[in-house]
Protein backbone atom coordinates (compact mmCIF):
# COMPACT_ATOMS: atom_id res chain seq x y z
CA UNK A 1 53.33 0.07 53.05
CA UNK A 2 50.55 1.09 54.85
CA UNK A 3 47.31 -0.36 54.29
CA UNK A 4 44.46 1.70 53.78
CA UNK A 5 41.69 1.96 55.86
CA UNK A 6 38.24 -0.14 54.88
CA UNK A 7 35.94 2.29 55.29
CA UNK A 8 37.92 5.13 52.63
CA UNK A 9 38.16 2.09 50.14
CA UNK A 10 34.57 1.70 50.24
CA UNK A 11 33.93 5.86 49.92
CA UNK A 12 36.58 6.02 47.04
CA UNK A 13 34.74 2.88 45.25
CA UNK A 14 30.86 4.74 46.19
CA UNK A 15 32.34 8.07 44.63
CA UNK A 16 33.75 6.25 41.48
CA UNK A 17 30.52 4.04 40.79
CA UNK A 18 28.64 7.69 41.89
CA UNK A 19 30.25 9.41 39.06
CA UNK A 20 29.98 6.30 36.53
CA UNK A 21 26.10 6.46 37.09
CA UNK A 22 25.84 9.91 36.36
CA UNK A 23 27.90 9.48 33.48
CA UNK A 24 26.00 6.92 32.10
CA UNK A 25 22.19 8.99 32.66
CA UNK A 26 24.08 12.13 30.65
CA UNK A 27 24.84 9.82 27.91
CA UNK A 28 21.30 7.81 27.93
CA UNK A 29 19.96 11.77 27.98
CA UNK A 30 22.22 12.20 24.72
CA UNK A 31 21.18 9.18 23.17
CA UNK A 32 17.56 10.02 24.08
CA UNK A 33 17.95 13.54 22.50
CA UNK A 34 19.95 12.58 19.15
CA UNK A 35 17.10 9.89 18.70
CA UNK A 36 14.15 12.69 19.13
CA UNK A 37 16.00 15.14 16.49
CA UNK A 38 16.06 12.14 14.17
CA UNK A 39 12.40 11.52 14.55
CA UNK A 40 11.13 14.92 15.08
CA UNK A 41 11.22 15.68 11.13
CA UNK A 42 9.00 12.32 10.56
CA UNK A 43 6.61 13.61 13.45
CA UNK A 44 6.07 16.78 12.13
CA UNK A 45 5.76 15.42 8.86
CA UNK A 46 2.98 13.65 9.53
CA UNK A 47 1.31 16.04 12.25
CA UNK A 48 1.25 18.69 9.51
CA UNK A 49 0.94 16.87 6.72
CA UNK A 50 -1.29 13.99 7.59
CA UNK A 51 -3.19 14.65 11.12
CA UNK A 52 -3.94 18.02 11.05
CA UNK A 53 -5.43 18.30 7.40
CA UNK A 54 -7.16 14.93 8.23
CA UNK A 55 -8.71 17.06 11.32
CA UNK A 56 -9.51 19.93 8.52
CA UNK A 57 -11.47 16.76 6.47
CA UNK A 58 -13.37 16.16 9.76
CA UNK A 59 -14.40 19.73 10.21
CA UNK A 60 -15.32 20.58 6.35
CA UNK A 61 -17.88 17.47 6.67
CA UNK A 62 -19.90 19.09 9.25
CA UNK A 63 -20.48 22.12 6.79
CA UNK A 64 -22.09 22.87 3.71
CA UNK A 65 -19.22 24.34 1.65
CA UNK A 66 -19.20 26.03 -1.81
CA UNK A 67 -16.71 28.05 -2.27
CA UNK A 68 -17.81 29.49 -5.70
CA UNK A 69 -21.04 30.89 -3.74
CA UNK A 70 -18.89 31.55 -0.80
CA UNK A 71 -21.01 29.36 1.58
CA UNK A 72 -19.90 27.93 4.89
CA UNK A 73 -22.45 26.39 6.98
CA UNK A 74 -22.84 24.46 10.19
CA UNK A 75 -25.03 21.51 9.02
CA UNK A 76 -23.91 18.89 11.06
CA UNK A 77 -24.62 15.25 9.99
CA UNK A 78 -26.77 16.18 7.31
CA UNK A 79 -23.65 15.19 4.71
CA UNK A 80 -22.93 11.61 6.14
CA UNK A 81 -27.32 11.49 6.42
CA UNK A 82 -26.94 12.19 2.68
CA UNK A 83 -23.69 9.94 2.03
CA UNK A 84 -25.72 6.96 3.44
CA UNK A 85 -28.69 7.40 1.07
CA UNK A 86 -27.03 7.75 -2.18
CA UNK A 87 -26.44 5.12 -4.33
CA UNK A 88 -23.88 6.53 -6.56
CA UNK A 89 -21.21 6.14 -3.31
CA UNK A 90 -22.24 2.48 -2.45
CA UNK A 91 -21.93 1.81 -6.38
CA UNK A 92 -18.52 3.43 -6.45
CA UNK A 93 -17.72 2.23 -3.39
CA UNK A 94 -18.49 -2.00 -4.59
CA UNK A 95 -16.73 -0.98 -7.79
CA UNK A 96 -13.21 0.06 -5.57
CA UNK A 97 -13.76 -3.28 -4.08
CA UNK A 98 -13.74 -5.47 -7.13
CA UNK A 99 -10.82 -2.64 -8.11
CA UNK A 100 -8.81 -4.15 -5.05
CA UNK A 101 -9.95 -7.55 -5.09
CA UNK A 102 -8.98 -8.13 -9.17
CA UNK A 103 -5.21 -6.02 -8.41
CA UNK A 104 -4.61 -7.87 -5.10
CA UNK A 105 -4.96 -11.68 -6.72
CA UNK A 106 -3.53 -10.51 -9.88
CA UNK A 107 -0.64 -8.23 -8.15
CA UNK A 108 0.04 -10.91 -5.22
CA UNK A 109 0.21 -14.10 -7.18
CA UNK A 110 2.46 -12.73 -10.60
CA UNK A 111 4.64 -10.86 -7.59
CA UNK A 112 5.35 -14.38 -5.79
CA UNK A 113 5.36 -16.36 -9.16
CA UNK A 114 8.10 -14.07 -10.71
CA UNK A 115 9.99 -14.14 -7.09
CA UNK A 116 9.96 -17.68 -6.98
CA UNK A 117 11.29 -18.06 -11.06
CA UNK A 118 13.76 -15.21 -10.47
CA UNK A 119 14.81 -16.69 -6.87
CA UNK A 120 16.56 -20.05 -9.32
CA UNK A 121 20.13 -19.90 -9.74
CA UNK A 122 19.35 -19.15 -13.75
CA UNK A 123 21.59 -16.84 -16.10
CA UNK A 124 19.75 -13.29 -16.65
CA UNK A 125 18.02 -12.81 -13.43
CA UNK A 126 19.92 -10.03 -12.34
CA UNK A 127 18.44 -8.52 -15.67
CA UNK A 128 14.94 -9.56 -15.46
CA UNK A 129 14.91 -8.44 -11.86
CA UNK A 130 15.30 -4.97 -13.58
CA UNK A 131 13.07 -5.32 -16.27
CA UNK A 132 10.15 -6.19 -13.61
CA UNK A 133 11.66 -3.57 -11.46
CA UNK A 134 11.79 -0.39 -13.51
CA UNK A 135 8.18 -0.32 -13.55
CA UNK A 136 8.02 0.60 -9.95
CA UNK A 137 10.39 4.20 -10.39
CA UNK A 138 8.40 5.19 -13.38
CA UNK A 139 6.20 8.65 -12.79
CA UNK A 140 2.41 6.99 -12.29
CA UNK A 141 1.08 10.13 -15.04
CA UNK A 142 3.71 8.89 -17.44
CA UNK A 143 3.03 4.89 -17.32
CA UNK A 144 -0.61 5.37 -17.69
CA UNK A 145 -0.12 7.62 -20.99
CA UNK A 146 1.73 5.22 -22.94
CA UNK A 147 -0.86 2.53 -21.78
CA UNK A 148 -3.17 5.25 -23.24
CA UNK A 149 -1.89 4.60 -26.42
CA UNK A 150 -1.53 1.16 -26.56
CA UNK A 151 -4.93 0.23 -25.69
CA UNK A 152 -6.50 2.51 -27.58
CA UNK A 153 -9.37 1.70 -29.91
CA UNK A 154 -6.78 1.97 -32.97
CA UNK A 155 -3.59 1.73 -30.67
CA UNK A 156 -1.06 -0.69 -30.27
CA UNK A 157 -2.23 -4.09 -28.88
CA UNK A 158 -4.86 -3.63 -31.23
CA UNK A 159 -2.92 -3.07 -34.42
CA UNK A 160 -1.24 -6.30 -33.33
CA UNK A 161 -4.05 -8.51 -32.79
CA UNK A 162 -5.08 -7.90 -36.10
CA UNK A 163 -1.82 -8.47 -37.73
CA UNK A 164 -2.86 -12.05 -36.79
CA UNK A 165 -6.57 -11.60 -37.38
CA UNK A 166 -8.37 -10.92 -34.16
CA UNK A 167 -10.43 -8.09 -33.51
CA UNK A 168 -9.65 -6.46 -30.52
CA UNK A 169 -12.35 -4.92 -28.52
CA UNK A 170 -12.43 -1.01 -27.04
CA UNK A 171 -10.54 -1.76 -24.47
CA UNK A 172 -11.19 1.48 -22.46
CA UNK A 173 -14.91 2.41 -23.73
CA UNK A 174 -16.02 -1.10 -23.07
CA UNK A 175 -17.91 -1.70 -19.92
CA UNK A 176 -16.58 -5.27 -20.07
CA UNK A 177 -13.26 -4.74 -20.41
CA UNK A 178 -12.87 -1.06 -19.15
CA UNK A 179 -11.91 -1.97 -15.26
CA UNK A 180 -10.37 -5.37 -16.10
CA UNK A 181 -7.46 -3.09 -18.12
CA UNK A 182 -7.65 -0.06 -15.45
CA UNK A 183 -6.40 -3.12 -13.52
CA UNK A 184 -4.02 -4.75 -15.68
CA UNK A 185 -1.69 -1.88 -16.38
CA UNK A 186 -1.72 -1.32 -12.58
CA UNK A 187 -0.40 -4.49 -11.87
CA UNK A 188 2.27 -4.11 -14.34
CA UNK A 189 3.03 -0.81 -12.81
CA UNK A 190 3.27 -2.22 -9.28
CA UNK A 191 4.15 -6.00 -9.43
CA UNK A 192 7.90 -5.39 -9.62
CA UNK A 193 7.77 -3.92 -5.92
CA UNK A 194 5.97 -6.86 -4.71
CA UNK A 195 8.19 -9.32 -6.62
CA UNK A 196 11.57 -7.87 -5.05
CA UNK A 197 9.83 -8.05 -1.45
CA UNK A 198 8.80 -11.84 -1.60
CA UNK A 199 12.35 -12.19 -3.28
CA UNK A 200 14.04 -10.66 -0.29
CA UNK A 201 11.66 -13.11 2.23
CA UNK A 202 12.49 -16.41 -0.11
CA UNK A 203 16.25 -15.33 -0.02
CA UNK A 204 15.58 -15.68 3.92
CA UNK A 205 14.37 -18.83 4.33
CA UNK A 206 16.63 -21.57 5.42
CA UNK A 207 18.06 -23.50 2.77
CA UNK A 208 18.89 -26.58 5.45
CA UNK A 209 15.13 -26.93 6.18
CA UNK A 210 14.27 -27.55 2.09
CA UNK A 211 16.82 -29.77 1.82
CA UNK A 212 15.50 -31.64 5.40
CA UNK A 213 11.95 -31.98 3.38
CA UNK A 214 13.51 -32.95 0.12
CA UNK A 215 15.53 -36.20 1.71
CA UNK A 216 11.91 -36.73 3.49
CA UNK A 217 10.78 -37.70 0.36
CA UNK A 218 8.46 -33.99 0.14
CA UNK A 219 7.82 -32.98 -3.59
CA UNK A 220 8.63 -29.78 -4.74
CA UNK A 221 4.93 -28.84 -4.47
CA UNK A 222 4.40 -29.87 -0.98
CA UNK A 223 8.07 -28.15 0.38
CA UNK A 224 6.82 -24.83 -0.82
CA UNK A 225 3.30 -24.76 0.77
CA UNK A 226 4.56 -26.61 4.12
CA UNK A 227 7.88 -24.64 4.62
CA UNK A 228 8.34 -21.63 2.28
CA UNK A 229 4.56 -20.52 2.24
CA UNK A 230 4.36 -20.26 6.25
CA UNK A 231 7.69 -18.45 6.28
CA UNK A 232 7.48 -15.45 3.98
CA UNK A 233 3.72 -15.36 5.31
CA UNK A 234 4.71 -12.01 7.34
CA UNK A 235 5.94 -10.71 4.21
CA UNK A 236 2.91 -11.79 2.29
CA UNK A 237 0.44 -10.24 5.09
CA UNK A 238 2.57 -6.71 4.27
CA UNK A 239 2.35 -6.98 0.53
CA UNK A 240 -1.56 -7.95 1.08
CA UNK A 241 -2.01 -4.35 3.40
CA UNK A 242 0.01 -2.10 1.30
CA UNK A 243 -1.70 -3.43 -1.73
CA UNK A 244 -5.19 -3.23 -0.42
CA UNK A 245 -4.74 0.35 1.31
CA UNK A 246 -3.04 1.32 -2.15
CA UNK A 247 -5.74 0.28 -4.42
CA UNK A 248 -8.75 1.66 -2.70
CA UNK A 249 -6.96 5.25 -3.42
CA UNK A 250 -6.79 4.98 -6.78
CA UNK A 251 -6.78 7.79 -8.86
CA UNK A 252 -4.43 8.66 -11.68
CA UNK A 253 -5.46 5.98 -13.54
CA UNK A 254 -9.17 6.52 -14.08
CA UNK A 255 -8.65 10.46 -14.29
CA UNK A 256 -7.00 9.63 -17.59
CA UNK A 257 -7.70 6.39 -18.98
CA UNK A 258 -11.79 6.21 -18.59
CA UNK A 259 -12.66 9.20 -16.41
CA UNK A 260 -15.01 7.29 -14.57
CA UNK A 261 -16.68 5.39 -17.62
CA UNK A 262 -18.34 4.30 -19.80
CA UNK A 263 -21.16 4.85 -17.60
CA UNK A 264 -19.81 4.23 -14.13
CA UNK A 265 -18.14 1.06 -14.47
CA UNK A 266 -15.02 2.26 -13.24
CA UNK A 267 -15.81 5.21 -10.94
CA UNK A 268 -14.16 4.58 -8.18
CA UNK A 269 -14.66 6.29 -4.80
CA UNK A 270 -11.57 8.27 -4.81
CA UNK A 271 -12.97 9.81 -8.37
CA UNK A 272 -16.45 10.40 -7.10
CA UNK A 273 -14.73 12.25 -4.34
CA UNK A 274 -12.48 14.09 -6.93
CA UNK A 275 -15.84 14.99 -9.10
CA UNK A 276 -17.80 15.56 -6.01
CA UNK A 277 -15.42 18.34 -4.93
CA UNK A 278 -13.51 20.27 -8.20
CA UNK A 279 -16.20 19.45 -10.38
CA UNK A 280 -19.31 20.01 -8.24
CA UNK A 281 -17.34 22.25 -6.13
CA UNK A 282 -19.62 20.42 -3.37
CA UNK A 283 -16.85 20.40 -0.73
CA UNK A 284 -18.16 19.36 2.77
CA UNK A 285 -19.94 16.27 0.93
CA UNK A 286 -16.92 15.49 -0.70
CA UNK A 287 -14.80 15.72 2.93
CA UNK A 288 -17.66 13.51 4.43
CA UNK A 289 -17.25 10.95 1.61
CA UNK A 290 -13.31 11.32 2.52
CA UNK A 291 -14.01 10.08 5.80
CA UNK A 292 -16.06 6.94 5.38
CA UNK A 293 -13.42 6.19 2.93
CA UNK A 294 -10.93 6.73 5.90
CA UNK A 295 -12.71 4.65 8.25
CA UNK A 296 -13.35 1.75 5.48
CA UNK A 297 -9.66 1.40 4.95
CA UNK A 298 -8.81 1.76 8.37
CA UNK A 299 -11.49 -1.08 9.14
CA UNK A 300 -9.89 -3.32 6.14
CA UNK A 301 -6.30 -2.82 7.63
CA UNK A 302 -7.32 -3.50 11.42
CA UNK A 303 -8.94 -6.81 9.95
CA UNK A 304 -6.16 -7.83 7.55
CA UNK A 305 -3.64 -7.19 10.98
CA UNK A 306 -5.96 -8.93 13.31
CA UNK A 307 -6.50 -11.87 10.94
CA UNK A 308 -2.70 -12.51 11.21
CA UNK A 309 -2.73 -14.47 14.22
CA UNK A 310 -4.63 -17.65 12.08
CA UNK A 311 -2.00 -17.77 9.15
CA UNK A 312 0.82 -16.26 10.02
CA UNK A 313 4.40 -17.64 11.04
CA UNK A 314 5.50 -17.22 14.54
CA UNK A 315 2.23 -14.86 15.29
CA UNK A 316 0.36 -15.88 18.40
């Protein structure tokens, strides 16, 4: 045989890694375009649905806008001038955050409790898991209804508190009482979501480390706030942000349980905003008291994230 010649090897070889590199750019253009069509309906999700009605928000609070009177004026700053000076937002406003404060400590600890019960190897968790659960898929309108009921002045938890002789108070006309149960049947609504997310991060920590601590001579106590705690503490910084952005939008429940009252002990922001706009039909002061709501949950989240670095596994 004849051997070939060194320099033709080294052509064929150029050509074949030639045509292997083009290859591979046409599939990493492929790749790069299947990837885009999967994301491109999330984009324009939230470009329409999110950024560009947001931008609308911005717009209308520059205006004075009635649209019964059909008025649409340039006014400037005059609304957030307004918004700064009125007491009934920076009342509604400290009532949202006693709102999110009571839901998050209530919410975050029975959450982690029930995780840590139903993370045992004990008969029926697969059921309770459920129980807590079904909560979650219920419609929001139809939960707070039968909750309605039930702690109505003559309703259920009242008729049996006085099967054993107690007299139950109003529970929604109450002043007392009236945010305290706003709060309550929220965190029955949304503890079950919580509870399955710390379940997941429990399920993840390592089972060798625990048993490393127990033959240490570490208490049960002291294993779960030196190992377990730090561990599931980037799940717990999730449940804290979706739970904090969550409650200071609350809506559904005041609109039908208290609407607002009695008095203002439970109008929220997000129902002052409601009234402000249907009911007042006062819609650029309603969009500028959108906004600072914007910016104050966007300045809770940003401090929540940033705070992250002090407490949280694995974050430097």
């Amino acid at each position: 045989m004849t051997a070939e010649p060194l320099g033709a090897t080294d052509r064929k070889v150029g050509r074949t890694t030639g045509r292997r590199s083009g290859s591979s750019k046409r599939l990493a253009r492929i790749d790069a375009a299947v990837g885009l069509s999967f994301a491109a309906p999330a984009v324009i999700g939230v470009l329409v649905l999110g950024l560009v009605p947001f931008g609308y928000v911005i717009w209308y609070s520059l205006h004075d806008w009635s649209p019964l009177i059909g008025e649409f004026n340039w006014i400037g700053l005059d609304n957030f001038t307004r918004l700064i000076a009125d007491d009934t937002v920076w009342s509604s406003f400290l009532t949202t955050f006693k709102y999110a404060a009571l839901l998050m400590v209530l919410n975050i600890t029975l959450a982690l409790g029930l995780a840590v019960l139903l993370n045992q190897k004990l008969r029926g968790t697969t059921t309770f898991r459920a129980f807590f659960f079904s909560p979650v898929i219920v419609s929001a309108v139809a939960w707070v209804l039968v909750w309605n009921y039930l702690v109505a002045a003559n309703g259920g938890i009242n008729g049996a508190l006085a099967t054993i002789g107690i007299q139950g108070p109003n529970w929604l006309r109450d002043p007392t009482w009236a945010l305290v149960t706003v709060v309550v049947i929220q965190v029955f609504k949304g503890v079950g979501m919580n509870m399955i997310l710390f379940l997941a991060a429990l399920q993840n920590v390592p089972a060798e480390l625990k048993e490393a601590a127990r033959i240490d001579g570490a208490r049960p106590s002291r294993v779960f706030r030196s190992i377990t705690l730090p561990l599931i503490s980037p799940t717990i910084l999730l449940v804290v942000m979706i739970t904090t952005i969550g409650a200071m939008d609350v809506f559904v429940p005041i609109q039908i349980l208290t609407q607002g009252g009695p008095g203002r002990s439970t109008t929220v922001i997000s129902y002052l905003l409601y009234r402000t706009a249907f009911e007042q039909q006062d819609f650029g002061y309603a969009s500028a008291i959108g906004v600072v709501l914007f910016v104050v949950v966007l300045v809770l989240a940003a401090l929540q994230w940033s705070s992250r670095k002090r407490w949280v596994h694995d974050e430097v």
